[in-house]
PDB file of N, CA and C in Angstrom:
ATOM      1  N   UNK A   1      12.010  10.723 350.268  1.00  0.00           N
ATOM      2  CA  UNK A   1      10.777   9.993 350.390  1.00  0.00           C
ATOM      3  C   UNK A   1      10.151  10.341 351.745  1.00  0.00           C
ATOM      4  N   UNK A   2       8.789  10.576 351.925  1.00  0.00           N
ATOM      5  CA  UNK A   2       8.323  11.401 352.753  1.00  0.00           C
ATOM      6  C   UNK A   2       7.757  10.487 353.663  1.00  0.00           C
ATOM      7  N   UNK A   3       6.731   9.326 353.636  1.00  0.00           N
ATOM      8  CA  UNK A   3       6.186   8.115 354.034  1.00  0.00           C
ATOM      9  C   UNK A   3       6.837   7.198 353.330  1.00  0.00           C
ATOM     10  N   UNK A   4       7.098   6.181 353.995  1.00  0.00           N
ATOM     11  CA  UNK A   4       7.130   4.237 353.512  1.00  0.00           C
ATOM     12  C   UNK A   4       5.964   3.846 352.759  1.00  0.00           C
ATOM     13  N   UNK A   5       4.938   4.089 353.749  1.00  0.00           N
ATOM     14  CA  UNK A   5       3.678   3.414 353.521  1.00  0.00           C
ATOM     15  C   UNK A   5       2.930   4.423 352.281  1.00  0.00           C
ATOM     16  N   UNK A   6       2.624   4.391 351.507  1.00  0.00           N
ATOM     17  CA  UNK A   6       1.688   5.000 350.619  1.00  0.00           C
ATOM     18  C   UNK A   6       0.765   4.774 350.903  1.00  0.00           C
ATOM     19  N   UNK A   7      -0.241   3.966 350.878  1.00  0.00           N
ATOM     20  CA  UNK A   7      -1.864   3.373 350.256  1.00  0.00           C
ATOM     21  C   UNK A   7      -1.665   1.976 351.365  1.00  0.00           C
ATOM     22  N   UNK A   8      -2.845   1.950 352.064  1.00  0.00           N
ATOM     23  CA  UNK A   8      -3.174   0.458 352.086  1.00  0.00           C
ATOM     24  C   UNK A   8      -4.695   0.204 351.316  1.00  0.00           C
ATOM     25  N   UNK A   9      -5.477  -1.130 352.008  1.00  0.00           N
ATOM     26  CA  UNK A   9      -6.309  -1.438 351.257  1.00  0.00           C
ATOM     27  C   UNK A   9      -7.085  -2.338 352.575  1.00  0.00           C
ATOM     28  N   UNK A  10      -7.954  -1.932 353.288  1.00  0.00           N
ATOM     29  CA  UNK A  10      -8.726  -2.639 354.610  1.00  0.00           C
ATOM     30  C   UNK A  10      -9.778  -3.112 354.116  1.00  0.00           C
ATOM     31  N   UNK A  11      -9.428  -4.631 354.100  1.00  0.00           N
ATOM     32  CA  UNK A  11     -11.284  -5.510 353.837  1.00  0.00           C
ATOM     33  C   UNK A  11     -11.523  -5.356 354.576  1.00  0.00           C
ATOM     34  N   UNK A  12     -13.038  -5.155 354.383  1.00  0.00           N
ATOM     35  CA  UNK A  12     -14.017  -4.889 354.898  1.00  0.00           C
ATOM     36  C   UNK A  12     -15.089  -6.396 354.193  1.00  0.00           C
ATOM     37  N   UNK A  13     -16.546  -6.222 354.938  1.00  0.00           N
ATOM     38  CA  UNK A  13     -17.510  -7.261 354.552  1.00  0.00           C
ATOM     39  C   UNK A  13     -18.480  -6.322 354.034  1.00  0.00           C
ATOM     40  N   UNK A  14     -19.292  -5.151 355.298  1.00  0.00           N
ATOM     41  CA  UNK A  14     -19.909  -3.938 354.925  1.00  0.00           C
ATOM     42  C   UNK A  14     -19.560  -2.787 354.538  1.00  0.00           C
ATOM     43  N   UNK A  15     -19.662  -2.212 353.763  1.00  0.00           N
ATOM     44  CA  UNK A  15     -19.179  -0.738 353.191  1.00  0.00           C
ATOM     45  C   UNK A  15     -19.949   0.270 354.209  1.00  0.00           C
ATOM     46  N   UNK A  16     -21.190   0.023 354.108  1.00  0.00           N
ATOM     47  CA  UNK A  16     -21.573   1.155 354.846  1.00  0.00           C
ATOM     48  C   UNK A  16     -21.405   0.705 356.155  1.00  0.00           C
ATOM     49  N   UNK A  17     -21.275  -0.107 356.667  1.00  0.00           N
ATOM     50  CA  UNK A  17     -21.262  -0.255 358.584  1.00  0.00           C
ATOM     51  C   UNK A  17     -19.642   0.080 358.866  1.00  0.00           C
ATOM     52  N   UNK A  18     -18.848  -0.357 358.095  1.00  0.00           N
ATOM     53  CA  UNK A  18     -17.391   0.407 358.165  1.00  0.00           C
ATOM     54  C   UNK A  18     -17.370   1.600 357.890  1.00  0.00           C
ATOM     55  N   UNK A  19     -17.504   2.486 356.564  1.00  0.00           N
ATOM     56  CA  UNK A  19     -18.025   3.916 356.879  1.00  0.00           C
ATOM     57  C   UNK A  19     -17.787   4.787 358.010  1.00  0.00           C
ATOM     58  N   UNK A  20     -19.266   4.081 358.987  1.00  0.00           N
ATOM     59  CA  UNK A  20     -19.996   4.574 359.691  1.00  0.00           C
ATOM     60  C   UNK A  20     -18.907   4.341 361.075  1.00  0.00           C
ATOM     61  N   UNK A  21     -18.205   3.248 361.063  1.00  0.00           N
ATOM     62  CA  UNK A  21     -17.183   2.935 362.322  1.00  0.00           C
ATOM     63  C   UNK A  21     -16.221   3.947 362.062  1.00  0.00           C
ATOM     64  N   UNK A  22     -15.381   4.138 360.908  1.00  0.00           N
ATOM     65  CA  UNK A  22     -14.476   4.753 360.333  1.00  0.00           C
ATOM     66  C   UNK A  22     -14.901   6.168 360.738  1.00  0.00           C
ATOM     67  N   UNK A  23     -15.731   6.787 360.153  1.00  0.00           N
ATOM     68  CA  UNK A  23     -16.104   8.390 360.475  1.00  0.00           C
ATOM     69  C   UNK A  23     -16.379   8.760 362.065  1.00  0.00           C
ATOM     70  N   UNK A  24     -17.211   7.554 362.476  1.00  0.00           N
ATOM     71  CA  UNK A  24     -17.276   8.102 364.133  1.00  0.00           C
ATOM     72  C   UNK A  24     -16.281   7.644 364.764  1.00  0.00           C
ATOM     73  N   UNK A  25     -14.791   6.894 364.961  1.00  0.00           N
ATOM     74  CA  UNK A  25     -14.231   7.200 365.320  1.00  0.00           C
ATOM     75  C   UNK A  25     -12.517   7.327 365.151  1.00  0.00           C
ATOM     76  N   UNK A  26     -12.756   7.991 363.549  1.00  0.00           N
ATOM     77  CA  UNK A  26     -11.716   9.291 363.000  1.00  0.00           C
ATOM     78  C   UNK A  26     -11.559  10.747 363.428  1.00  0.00           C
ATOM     79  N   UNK A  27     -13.300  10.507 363.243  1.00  0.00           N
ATOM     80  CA  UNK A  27     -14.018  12.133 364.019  1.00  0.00           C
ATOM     81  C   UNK A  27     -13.703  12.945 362.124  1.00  0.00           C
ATOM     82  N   UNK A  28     -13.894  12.507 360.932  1.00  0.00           N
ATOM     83  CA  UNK A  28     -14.334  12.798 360.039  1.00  0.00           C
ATOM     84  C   UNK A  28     -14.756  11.987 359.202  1.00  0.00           C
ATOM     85  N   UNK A  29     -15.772  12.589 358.086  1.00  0.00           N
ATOM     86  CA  UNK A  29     -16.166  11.970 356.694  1.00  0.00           C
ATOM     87  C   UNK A  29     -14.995  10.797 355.599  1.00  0.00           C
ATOM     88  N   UNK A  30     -15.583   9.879 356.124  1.00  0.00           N
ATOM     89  CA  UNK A  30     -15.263   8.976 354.704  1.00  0.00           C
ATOM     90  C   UNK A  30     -16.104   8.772 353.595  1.00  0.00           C
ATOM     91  N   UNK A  31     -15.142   9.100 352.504  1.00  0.00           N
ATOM     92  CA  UNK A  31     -16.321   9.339 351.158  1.00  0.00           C
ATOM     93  C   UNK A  31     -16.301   7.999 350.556  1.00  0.00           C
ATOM     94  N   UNK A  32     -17.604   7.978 350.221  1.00  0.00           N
ATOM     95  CA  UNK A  32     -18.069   6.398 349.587  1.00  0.00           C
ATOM     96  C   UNK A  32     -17.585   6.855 348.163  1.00  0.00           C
ATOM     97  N   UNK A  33     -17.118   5.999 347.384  1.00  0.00           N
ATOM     98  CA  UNK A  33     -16.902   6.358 346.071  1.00  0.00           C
ATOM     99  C   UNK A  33     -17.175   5.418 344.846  1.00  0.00           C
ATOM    100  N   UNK A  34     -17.850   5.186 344.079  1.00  0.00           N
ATOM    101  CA  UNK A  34     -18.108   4.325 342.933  1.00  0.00           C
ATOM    102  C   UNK A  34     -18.178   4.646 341.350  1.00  0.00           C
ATOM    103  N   UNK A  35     -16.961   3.608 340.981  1.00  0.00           N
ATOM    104  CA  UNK A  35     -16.226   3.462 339.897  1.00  0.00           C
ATOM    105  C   UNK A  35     -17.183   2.239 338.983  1.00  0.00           C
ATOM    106  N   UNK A  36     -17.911   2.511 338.182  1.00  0.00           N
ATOM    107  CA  UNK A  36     -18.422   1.233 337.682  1.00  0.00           C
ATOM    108  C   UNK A  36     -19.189   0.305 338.704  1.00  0.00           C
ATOM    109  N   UNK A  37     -18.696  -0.600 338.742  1.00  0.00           N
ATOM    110  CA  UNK A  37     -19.586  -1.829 339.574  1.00  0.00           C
ATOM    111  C   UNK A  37     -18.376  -1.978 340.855  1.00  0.00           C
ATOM    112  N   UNK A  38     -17.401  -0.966 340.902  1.00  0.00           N
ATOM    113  CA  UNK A  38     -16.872  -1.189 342.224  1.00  0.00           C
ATOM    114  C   UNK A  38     -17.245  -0.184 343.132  1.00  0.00           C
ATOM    115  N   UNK A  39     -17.282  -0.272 344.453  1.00  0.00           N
ATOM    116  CA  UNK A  39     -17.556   0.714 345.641  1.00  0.00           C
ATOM    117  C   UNK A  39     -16.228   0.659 346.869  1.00  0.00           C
ATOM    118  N   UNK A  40     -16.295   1.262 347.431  1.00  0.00           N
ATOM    119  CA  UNK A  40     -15.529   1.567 348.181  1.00  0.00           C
ATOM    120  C   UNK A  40     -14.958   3.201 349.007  1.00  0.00           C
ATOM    121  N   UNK A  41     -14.589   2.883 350.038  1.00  0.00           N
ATOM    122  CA  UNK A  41     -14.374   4.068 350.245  1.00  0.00           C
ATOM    123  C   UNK A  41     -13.213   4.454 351.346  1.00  0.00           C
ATOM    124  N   UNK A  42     -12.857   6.284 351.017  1.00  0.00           N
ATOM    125  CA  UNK A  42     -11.555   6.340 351.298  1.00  0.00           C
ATOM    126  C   UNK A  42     -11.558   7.222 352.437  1.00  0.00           C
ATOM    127  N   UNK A  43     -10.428   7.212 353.405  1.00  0.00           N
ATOM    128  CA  UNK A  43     -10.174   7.477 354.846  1.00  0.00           C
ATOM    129  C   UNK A  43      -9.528   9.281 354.439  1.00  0.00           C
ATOM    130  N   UNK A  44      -9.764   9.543 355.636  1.00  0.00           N
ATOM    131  CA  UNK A  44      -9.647  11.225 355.223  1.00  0.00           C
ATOM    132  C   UNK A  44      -8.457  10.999 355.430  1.00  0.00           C
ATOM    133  N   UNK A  45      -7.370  12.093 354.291  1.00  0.00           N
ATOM    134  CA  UNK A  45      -6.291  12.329 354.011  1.00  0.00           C
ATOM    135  C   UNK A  45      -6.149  13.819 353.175  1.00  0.00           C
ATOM    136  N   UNK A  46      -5.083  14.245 353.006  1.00  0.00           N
ATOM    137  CA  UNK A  46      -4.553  15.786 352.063  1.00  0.00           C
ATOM    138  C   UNK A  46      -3.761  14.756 351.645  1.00  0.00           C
ATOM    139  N   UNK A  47      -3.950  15.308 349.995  1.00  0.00           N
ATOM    140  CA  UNK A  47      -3.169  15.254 348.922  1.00  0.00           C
ATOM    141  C   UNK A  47      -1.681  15.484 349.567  1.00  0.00           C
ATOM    142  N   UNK A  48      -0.794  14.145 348.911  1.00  0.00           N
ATOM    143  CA  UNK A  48       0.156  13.874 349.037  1.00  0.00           C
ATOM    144  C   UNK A  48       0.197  12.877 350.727  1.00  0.00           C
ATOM    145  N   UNK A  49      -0.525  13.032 351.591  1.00  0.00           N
ATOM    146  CA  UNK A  49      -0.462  12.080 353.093  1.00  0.00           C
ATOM    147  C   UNK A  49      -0.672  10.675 352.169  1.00  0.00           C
ATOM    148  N   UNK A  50       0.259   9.782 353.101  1.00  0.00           N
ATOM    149  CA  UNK A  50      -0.338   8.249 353.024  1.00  0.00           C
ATOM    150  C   UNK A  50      -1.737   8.106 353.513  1.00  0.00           C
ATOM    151  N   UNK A  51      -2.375   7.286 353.078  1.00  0.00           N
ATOM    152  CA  UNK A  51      -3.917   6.668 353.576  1.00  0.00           C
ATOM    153  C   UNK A  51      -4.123   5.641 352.856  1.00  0.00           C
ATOM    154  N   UNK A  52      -5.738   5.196 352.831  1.00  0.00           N
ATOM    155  CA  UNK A  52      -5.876   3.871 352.664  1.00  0.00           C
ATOM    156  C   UNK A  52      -7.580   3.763 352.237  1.00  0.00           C
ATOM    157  N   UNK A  53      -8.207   2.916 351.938  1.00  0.00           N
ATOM    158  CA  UNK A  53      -9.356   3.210 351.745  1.00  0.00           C
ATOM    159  C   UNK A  53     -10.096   1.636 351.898  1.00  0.00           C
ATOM    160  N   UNK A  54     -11.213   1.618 352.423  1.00  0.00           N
ATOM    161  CA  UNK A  54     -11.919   0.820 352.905  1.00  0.00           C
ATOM    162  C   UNK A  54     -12.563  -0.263 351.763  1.00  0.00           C
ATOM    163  N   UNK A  55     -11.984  -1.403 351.292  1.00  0.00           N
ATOM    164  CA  UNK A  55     -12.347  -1.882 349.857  1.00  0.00           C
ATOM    165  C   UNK A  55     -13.256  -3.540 350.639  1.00  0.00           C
ATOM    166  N   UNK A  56     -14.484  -3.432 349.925  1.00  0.00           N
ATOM    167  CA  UNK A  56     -14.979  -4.731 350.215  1.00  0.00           C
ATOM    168  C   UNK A  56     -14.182  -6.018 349.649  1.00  0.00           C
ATOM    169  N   UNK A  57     -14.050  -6.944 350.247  1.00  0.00           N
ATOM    170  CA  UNK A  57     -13.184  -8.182 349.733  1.00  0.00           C
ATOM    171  C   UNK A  57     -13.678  -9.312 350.732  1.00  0.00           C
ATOM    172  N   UNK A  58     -15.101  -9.807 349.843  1.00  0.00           N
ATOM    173  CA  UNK A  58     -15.430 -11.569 350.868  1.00  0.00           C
ATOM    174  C   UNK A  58     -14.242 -12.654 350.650  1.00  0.00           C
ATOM    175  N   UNK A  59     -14.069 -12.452 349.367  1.00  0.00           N
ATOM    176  CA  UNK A  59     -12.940 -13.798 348.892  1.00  0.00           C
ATOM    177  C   UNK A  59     -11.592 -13.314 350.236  1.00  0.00           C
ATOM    178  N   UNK A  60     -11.191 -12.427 350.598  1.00  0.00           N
ATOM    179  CA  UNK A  60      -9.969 -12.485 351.424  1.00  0.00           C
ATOM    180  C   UNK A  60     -10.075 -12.915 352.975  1.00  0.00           C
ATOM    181  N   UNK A  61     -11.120 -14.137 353.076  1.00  0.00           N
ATOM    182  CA  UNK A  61     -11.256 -14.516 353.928  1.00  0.00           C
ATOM    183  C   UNK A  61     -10.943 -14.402 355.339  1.00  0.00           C
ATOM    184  N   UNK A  62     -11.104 -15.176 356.449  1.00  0.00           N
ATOM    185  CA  UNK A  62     -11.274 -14.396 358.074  1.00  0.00           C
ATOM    186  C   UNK A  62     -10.228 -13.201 358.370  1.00  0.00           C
ATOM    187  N   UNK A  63     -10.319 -12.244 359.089  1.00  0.00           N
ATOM    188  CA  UNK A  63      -9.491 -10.854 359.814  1.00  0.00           C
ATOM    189  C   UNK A  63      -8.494 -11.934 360.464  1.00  0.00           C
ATOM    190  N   UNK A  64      -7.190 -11.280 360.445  1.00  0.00           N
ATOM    191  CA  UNK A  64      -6.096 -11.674 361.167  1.00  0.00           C
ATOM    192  C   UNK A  64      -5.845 -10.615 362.445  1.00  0.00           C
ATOM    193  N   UNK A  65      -5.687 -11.793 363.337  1.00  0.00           N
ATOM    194  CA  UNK A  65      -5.688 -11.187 364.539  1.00  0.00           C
ATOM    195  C   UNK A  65      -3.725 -10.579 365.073  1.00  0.00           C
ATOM    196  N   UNK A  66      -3.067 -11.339 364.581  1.00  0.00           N
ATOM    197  CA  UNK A  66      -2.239 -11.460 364.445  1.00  0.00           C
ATOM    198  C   UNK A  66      -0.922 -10.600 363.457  1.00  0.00           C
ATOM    199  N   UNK A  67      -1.942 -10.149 362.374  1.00  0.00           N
ATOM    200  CA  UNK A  67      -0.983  -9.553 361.086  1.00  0.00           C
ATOM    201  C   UNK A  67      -0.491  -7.998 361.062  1.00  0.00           C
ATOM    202  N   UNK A  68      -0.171  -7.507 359.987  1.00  0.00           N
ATOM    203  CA  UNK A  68       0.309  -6.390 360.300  1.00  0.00           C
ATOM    204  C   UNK A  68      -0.856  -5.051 361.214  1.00  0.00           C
ATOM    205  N   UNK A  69      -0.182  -4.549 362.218  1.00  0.00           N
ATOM    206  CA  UNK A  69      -1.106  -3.372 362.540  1.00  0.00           C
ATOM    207  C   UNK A  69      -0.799  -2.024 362.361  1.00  0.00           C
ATOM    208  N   UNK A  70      -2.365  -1.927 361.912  1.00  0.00           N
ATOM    209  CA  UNK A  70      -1.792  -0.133 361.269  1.00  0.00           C
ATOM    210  C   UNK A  70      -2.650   0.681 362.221  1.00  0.00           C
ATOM    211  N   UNK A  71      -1.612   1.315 361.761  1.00  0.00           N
ATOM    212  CA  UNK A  71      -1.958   3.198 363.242  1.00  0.00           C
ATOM    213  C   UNK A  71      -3.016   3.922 363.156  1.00  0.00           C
ATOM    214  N   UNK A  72      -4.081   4.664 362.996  1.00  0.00           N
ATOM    215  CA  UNK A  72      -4.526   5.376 362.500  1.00  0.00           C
ATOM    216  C   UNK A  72      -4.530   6.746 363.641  1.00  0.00           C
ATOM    217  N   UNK A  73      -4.130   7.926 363.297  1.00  0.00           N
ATOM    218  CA  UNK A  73      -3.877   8.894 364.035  1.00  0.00           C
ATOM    219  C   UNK A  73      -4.880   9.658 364.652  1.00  0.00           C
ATOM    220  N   UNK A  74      -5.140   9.720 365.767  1.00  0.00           N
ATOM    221  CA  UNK A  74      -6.251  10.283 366.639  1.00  0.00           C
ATOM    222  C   UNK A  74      -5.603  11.220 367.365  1.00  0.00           C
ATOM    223  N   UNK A  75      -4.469  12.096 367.160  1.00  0.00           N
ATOM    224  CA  UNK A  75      -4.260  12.908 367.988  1.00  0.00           C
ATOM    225  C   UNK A  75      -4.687  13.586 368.044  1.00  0.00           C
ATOM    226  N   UNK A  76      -4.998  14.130 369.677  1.00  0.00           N
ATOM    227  CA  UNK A  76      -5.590  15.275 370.179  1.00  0.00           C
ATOM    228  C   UNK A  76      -7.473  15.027 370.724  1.00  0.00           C
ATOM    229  N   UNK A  77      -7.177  13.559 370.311  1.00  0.00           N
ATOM    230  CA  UNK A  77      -8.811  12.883 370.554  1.00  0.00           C
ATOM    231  C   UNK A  77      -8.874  11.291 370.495  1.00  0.00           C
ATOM    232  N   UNK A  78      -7.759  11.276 371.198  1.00  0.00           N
ATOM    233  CA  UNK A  78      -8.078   9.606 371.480  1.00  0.00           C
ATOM    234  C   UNK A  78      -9.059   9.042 372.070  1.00  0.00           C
ATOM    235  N   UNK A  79      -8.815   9.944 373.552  1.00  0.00           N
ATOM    236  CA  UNK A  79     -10.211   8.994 374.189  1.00  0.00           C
ATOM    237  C   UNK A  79     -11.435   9.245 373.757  1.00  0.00           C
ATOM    238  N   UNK A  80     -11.896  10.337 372.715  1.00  0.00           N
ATOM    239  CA  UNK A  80     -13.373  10.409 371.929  1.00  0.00           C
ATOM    240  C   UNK A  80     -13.490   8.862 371.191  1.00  0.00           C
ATOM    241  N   UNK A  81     -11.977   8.780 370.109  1.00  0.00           N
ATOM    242  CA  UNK A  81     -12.060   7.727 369.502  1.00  0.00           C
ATOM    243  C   UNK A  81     -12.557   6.064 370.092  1.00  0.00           C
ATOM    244  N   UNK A  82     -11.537   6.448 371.154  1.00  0.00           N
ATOM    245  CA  UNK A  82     -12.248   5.130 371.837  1.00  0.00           C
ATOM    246  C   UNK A  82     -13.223   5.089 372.038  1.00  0.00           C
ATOM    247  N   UNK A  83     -13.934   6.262 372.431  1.00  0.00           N
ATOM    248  CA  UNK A  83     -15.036   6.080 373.358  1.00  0.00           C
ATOM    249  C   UNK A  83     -16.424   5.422 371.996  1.00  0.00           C
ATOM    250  N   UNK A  84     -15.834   5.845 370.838  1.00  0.00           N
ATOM    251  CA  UNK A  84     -16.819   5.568 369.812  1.00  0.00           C
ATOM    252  C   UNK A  84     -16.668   4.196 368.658  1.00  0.00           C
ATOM    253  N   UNK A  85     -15.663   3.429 369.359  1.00  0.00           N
ATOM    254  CA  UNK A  85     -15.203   2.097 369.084  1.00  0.00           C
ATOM    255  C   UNK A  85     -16.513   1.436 369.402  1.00  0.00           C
ATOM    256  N   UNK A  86     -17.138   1.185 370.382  1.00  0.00           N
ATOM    257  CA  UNK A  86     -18.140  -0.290 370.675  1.00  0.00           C
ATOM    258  C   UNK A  86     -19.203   0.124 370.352  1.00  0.00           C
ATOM    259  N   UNK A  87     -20.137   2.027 370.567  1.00  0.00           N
ATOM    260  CA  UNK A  87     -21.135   2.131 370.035  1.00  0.00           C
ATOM    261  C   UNK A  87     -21.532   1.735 368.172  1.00  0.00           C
ATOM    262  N   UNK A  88     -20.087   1.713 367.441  1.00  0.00           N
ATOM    263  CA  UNK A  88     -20.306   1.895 366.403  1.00  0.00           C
ATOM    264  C   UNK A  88     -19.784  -0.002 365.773  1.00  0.00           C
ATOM    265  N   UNK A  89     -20.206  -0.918 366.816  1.00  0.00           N
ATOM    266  CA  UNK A  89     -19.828  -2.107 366.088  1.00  0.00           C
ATOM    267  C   UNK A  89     -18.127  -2.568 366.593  1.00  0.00           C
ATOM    268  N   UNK A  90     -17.492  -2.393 367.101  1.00  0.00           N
ATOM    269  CA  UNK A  90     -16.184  -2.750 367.358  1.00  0.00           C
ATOM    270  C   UNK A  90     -15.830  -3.119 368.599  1.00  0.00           C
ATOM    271  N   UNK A  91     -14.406  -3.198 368.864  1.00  0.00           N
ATOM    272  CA  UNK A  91     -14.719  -3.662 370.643  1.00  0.00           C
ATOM    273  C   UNK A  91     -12.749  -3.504 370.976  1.00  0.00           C
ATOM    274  N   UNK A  92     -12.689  -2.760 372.077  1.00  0.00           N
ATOM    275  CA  UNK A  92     -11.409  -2.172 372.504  1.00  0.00           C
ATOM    276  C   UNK A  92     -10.755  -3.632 373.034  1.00  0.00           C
ATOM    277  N   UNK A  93      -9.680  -3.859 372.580  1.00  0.00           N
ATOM    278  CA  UNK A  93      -9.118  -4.722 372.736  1.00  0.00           C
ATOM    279  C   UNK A  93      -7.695  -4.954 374.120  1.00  0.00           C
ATOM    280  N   UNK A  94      -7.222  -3.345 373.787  1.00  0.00           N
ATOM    281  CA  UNK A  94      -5.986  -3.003 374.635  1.00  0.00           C
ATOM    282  C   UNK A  94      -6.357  -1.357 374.863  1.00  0.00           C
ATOM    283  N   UNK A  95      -6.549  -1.475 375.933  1.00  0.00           N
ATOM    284  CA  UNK A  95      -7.569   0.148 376.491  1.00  0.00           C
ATOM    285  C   UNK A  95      -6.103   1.026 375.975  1.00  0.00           C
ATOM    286  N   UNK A  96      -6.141   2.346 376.359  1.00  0.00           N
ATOM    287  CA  UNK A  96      -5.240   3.336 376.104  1.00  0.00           C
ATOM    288  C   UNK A  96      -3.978   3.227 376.835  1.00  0.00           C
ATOM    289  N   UNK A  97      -2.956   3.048 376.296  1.00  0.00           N
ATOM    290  CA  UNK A  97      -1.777   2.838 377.055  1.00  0.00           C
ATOM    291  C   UNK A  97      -0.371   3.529 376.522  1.00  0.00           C
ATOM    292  N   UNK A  98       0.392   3.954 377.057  1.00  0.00           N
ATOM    293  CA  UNK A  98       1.648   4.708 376.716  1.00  0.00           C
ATOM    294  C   UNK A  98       2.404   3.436 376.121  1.00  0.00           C
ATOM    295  N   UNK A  99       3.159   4.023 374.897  1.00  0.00           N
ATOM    296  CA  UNK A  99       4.060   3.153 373.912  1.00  0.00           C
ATOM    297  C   UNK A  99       5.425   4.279 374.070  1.00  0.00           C
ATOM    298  N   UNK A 100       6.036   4.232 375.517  1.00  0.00           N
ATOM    299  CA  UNK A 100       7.259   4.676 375.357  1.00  0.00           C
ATOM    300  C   UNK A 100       7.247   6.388 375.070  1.00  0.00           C
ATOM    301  N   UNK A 101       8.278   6.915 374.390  1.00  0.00           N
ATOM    302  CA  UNK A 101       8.062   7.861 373.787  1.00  0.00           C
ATOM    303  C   UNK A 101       7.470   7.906 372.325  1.00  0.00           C
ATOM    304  N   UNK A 102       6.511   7.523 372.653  1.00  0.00           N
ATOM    305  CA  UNK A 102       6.090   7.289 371.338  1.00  0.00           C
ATOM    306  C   UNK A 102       4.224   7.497 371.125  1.00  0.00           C
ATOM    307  N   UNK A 103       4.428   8.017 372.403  1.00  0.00           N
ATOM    308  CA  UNK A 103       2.504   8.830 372.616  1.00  0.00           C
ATOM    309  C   UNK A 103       2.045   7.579 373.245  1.00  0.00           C
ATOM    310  N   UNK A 104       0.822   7.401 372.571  1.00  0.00           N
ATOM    311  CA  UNK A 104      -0.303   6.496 373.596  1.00  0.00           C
ATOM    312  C   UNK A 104      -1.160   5.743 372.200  1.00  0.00           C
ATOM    313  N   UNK A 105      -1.679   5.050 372.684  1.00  0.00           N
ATOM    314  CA  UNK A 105      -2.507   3.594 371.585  1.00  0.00           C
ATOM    315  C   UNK A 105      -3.063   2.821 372.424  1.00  0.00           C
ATOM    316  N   UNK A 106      -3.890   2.512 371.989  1.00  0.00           N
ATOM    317  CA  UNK A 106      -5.207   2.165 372.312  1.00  0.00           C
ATOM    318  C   UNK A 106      -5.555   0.248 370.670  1.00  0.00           C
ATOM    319  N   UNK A 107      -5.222  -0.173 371.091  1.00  0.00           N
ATOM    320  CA  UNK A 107      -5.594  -1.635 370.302  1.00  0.00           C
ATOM    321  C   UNK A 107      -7.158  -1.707 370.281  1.00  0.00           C
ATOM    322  N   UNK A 108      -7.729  -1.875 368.996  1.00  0.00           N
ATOM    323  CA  UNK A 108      -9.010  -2.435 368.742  1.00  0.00           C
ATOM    324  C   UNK A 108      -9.620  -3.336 367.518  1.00  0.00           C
ATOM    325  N   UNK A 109     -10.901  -4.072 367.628  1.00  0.00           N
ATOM    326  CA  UNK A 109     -11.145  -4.447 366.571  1.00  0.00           C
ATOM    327  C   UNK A 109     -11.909  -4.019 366.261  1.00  0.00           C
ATOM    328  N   UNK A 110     -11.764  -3.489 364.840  1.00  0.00           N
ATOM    329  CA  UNK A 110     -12.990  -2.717 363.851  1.00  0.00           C
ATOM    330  C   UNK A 110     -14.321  -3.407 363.681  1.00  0.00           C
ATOM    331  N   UNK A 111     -15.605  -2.751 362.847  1.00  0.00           N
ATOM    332  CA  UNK A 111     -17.030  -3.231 362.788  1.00  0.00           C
ATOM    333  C   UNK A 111     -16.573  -4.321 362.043  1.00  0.00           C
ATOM    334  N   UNK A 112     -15.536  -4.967 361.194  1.00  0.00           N
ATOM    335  CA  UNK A 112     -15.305  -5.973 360.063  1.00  0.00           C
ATOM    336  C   UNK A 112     -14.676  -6.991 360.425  1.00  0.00           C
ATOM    337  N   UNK A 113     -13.921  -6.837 362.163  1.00  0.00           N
ATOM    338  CA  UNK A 113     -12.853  -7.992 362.406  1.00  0.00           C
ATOM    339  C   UNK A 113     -11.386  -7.363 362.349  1.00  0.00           C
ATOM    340  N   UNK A 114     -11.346  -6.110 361.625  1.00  0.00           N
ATOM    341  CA  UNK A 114      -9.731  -6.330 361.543  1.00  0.00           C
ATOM    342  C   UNK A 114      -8.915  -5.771 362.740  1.00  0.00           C
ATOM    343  N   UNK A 115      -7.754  -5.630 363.044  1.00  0.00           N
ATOM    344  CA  UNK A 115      -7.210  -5.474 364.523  1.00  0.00           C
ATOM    345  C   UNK A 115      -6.111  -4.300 363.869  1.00  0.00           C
ATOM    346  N   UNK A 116      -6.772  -2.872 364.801  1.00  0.00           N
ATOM    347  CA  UNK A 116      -5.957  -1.708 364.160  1.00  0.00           C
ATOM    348  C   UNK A 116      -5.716  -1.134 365.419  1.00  0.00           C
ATOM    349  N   UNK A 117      -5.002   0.187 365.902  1.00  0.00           N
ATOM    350  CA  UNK A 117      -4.084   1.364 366.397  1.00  0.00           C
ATOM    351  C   UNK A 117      -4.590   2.370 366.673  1.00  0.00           C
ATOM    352  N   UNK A 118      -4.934   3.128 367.635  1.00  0.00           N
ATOM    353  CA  UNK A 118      -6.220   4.379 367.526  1.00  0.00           C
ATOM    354  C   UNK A 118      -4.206   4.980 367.908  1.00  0.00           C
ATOM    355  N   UNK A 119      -4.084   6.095 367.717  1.00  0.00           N
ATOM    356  CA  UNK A 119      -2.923   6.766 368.345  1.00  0.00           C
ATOM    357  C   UNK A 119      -2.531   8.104 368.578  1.00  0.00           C
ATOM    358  N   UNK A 120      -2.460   8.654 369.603  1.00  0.00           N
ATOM    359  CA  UNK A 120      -1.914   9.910 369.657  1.00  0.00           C
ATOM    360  C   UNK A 120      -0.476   9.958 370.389  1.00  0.00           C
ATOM    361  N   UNK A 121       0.098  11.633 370.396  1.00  0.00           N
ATOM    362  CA  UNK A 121       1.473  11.666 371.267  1.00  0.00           C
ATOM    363  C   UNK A 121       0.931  12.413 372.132  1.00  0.00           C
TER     364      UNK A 121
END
């Protein structure tokens, strides 16, 4: 087994203002995608990588500040990433800091509320 994590699933409120947080600071395209009367959209990945995709959900009420946090990998361009956290709706929570041997992370909250991992080694 190659990853734990397969798939997550990040509420969101806006599709397109997450998007737009998501792509500027991934530093690529997230594709909007619509199935019928659902929308949503998914975080750049290659066939077979774990990822996750950006699904609107009002009913799953307020962002936990507190709950699980997920990584999203910025290596080789963290501090771009950061740097494109607050223009795009979000706000750096825990500036860039070394996690051991274990690279560097940077804590923030996304355009939607939720509390994620910018990370490189």
């Amino acid at each position: 087994m190659a990853n734990q994590v397969v798939w997550f699933d990040m509420p969101i409120d806006d599709l397109d203002r997450a998007i737009r947080f998501y792509s500027a600071v991934l530093g690529a395209e997230v594709q909007k995608q619509t199935y019928g009367q659902m929308s949503f959209a998914t975080l750049p990945h290659k066939d077979g990588d774990a990822s996750g995709c950006l699904t609107p959900m009002k009913e799953s009420g307020p962002r936990s500040a507190n709950g699980p946090l997920l990584y999203f990998n910025c290596d080789g361009r963290l501090d771009q990433a950061i740097a494109a956290v607050e223009p795009n709706g979000g706000k750096v929570q825990q500036a860039k800091h070394q996690i051991g041997p274990y690279g560097f992370r940077a804590v923030v909250v996304d355009s939607e509320g939720n509390r994620i991992a910018l990370h490189s080694n």
